[in-house]
N, C-alpha and C. Protein backbone atom coordinates (compact mmCIF):
# COMPACT_ATOMS: atom_id res chain seq x y z
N UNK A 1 -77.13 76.98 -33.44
CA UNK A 1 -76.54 76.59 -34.70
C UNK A 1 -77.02 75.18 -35.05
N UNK A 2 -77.80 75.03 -36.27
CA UNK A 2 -77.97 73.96 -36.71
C UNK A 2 -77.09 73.08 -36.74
N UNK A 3 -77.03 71.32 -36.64
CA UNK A 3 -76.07 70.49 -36.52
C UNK A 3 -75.45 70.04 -37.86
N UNK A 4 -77.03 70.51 -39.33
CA UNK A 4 -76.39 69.79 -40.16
C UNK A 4 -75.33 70.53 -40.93
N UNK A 5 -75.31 72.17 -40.33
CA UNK A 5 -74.71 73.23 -40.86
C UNK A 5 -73.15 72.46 -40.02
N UNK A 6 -72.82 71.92 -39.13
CA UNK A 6 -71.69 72.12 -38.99
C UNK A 6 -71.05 70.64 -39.46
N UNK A 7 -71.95 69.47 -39.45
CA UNK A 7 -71.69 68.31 -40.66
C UNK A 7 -71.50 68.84 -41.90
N UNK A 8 -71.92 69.64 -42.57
CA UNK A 8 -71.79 70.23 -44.28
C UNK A 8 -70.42 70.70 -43.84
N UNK A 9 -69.95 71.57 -43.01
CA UNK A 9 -68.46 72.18 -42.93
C UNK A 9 -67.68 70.85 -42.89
N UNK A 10 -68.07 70.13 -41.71
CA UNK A 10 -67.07 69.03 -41.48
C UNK A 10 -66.57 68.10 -42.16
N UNK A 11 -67.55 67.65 -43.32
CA UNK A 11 -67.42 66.99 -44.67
C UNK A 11 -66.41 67.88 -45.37
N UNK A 12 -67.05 68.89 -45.65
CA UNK A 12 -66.29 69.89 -46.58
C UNK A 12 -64.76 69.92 -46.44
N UNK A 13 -64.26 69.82 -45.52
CA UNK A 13 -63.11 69.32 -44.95
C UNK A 13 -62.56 67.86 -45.20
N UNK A 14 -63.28 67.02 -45.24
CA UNK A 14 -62.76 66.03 -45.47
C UNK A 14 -62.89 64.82 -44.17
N UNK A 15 -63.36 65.22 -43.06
CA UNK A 15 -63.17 64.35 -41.95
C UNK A 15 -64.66 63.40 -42.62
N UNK A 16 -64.12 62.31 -41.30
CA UNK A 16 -65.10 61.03 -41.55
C UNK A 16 -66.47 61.42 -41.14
N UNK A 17 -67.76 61.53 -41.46
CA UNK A 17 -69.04 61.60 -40.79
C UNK A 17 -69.04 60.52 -39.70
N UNK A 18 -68.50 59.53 -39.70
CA UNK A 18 -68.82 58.50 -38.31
C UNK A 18 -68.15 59.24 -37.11
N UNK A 19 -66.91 60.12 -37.40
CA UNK A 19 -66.58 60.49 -36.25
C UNK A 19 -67.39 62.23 -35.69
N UNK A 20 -68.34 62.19 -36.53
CA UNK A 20 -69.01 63.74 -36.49
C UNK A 20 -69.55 63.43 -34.77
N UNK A 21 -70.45 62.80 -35.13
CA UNK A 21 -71.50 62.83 -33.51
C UNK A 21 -70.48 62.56 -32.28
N UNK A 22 -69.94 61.86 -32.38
CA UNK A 22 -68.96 61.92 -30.79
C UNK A 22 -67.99 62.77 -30.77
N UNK A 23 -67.45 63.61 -31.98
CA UNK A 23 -67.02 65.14 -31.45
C UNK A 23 -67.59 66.13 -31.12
N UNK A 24 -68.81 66.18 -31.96
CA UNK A 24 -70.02 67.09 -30.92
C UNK A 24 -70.53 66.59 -30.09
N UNK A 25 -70.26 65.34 -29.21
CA UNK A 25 -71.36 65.40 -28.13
C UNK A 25 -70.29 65.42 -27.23
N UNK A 26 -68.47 65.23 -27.57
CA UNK A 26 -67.59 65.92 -26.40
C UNK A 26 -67.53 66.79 -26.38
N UNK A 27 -67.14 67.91 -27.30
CA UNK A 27 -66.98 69.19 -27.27
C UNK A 27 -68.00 70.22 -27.60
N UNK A 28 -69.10 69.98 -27.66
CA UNK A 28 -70.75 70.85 -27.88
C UNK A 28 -70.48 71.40 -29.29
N UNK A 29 -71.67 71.92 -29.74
CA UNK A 29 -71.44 72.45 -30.94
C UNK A 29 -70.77 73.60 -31.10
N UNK A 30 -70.67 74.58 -30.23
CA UNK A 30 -70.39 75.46 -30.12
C UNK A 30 -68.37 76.15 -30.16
N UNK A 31 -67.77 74.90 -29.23
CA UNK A 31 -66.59 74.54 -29.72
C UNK A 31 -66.25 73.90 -31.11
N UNK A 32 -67.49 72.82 -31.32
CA UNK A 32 -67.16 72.33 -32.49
C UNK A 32 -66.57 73.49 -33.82
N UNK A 33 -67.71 74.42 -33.53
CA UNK A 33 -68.04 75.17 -35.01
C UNK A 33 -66.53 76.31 -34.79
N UNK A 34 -66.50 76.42 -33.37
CA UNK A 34 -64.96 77.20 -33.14
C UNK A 34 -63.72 76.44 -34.05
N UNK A 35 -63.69 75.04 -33.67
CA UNK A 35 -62.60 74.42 -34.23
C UNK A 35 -62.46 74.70 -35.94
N UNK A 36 -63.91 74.47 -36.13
CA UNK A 36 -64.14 74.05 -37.52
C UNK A 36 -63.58 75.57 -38.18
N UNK A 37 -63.91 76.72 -37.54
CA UNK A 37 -63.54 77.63 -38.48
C UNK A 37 -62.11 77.88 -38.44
N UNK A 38 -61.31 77.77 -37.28
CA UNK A 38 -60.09 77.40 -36.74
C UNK A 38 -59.60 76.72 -37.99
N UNK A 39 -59.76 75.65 -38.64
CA UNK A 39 -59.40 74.99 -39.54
C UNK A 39 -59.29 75.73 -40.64
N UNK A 40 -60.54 77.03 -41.13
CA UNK A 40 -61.00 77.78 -42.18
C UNK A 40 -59.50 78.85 -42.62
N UNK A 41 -59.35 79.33 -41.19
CA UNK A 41 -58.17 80.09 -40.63
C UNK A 41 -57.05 80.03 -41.40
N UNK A 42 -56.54 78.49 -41.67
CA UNK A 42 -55.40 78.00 -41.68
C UNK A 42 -54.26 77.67 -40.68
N UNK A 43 -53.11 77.24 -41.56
CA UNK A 43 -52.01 77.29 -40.48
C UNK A 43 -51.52 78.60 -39.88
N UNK A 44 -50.91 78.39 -38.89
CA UNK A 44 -50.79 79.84 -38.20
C UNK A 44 -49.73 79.65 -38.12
N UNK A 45 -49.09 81.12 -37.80
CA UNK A 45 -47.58 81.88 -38.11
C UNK A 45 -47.80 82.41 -36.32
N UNK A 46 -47.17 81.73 -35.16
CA UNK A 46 -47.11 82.32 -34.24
C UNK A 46 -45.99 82.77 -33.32
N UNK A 47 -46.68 84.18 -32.94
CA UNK A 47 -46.21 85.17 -32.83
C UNK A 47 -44.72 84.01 -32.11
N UNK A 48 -44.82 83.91 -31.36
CA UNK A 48 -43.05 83.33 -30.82
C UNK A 48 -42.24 84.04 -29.83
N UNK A 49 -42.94 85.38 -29.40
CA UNK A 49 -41.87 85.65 -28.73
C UNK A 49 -41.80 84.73 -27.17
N UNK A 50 -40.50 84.97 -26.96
CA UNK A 50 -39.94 84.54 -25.66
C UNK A 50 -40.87 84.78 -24.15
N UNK A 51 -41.06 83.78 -23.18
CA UNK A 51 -42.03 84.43 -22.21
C UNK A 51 -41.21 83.94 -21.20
N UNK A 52 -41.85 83.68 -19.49
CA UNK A 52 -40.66 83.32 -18.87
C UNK A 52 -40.26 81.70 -18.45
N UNK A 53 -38.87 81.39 -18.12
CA UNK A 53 -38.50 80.02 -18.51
C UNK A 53 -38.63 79.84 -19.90
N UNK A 54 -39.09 78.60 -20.34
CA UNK A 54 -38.53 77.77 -21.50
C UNK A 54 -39.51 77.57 -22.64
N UNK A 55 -40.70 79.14 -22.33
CA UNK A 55 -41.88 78.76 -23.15
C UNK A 55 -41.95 80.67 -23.88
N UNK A 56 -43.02 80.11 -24.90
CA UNK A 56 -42.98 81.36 -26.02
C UNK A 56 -44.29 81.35 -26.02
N UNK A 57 -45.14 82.56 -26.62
CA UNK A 57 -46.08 82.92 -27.02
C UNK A 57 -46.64 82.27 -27.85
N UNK A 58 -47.38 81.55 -28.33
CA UNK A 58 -48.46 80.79 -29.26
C UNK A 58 -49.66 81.37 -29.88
N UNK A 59 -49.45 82.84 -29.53
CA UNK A 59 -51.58 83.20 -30.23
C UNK A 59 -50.52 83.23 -31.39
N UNK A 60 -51.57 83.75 -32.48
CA UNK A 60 -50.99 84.11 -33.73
C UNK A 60 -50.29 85.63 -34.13
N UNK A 61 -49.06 85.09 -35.14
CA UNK A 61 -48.49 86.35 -35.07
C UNK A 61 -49.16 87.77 -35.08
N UNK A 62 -49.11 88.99 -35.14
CA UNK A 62 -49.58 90.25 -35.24
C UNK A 62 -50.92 90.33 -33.99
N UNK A 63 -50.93 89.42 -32.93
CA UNK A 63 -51.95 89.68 -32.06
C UNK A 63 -52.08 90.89 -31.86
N UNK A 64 -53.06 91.36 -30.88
CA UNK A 64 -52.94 92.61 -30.36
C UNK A 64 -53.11 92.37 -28.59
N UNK A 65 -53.26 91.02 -28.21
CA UNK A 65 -53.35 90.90 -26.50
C UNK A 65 -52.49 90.24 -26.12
N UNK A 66 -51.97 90.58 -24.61
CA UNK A 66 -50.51 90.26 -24.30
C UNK A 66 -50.50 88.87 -24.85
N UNK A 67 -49.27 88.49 -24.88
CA UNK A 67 -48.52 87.05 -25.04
C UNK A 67 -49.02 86.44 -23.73
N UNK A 68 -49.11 84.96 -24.93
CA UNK A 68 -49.70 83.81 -23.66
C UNK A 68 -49.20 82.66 -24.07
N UNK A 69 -48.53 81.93 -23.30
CA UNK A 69 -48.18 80.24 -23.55
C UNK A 69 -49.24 79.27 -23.69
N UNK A 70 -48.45 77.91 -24.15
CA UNK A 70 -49.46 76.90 -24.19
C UNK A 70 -50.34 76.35 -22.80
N UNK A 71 -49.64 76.73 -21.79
CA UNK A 71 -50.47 76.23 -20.30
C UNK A 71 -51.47 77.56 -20.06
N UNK A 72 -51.39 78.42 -20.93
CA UNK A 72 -52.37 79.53 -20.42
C UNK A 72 -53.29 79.69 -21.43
N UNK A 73 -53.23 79.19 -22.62
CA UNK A 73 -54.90 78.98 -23.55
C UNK A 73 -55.17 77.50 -24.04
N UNK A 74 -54.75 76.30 -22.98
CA UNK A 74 -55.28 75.46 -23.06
C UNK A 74 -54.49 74.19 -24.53
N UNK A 75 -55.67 73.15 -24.54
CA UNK A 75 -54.59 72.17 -25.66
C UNK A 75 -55.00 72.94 -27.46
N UNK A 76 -54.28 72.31 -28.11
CA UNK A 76 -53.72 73.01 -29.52
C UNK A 76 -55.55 72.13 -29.96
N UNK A 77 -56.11 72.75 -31.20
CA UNK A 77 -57.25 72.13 -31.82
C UNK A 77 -57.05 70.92 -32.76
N UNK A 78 -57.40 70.02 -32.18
CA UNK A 78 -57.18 68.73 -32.79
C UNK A 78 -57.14 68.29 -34.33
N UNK A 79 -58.56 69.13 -34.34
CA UNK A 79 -59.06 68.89 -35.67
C UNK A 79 -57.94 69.96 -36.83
N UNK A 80 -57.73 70.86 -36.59
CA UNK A 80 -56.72 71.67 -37.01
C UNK A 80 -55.15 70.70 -37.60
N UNK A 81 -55.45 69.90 -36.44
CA UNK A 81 -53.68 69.00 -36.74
C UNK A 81 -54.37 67.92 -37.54
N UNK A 82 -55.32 67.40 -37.51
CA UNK A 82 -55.69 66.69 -38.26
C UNK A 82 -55.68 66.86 -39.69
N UNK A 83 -56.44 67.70 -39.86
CA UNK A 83 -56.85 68.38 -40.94
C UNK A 83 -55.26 68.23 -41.91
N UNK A 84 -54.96 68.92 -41.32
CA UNK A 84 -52.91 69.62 -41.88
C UNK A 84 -52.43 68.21 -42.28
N UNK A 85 -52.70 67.49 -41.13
CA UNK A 85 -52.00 66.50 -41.70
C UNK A 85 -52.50 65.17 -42.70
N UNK A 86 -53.64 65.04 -42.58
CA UNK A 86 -54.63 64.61 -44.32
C UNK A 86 -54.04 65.36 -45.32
N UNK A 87 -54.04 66.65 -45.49
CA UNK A 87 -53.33 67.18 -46.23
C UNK A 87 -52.32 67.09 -46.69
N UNK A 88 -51.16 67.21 -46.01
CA UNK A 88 -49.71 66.87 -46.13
C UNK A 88 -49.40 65.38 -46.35
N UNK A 89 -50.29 64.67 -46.25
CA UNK A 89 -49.52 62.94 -46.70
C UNK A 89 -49.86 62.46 -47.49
């Protein structure tokens, strides 16, 4: 995947170009362009149900693969909360 293809998304969005190159050179392009469409997605409606102890399901509602918590698919997409929240203020 071309790099400037995922700078044109990342603009398109609204994030800063200074912070483009040191999010792709932490997270490769390949996550990058995951996040980025992640963002495309929108906010998500998740699913919620109850799992065991004091934690709930997080994929998105209407999944079709078992329920999984936040310690079992890792941290929430940054750029996603970012994003939402440029938006919202």
């Amino acid at each position: 995947m071309p790099l400037y293809m995922l700078l044109d998304l990342w603009m398109a969005y609204g994030f800063d170009s200074v912070e483009f190159d040191a999010y792709v050179e932490e997270h490769g392009p390949g996550d990058t362009w995951c996040a980025l469409l992640d963002v495309a997605r929108g906010p998500r409606v998740s699913c919620a149900r109850p799992l065991d102890g004091d934690d709930w399901c997080v994929l998105r509602e209407g999944h079709g693969a078992p329920c999984y918590g936040a310690d079992d698919v890792g941290p929430p997409n940054e750029l996603l909360v970012k994003y939402w929240s440029n938006i919202l203020s």
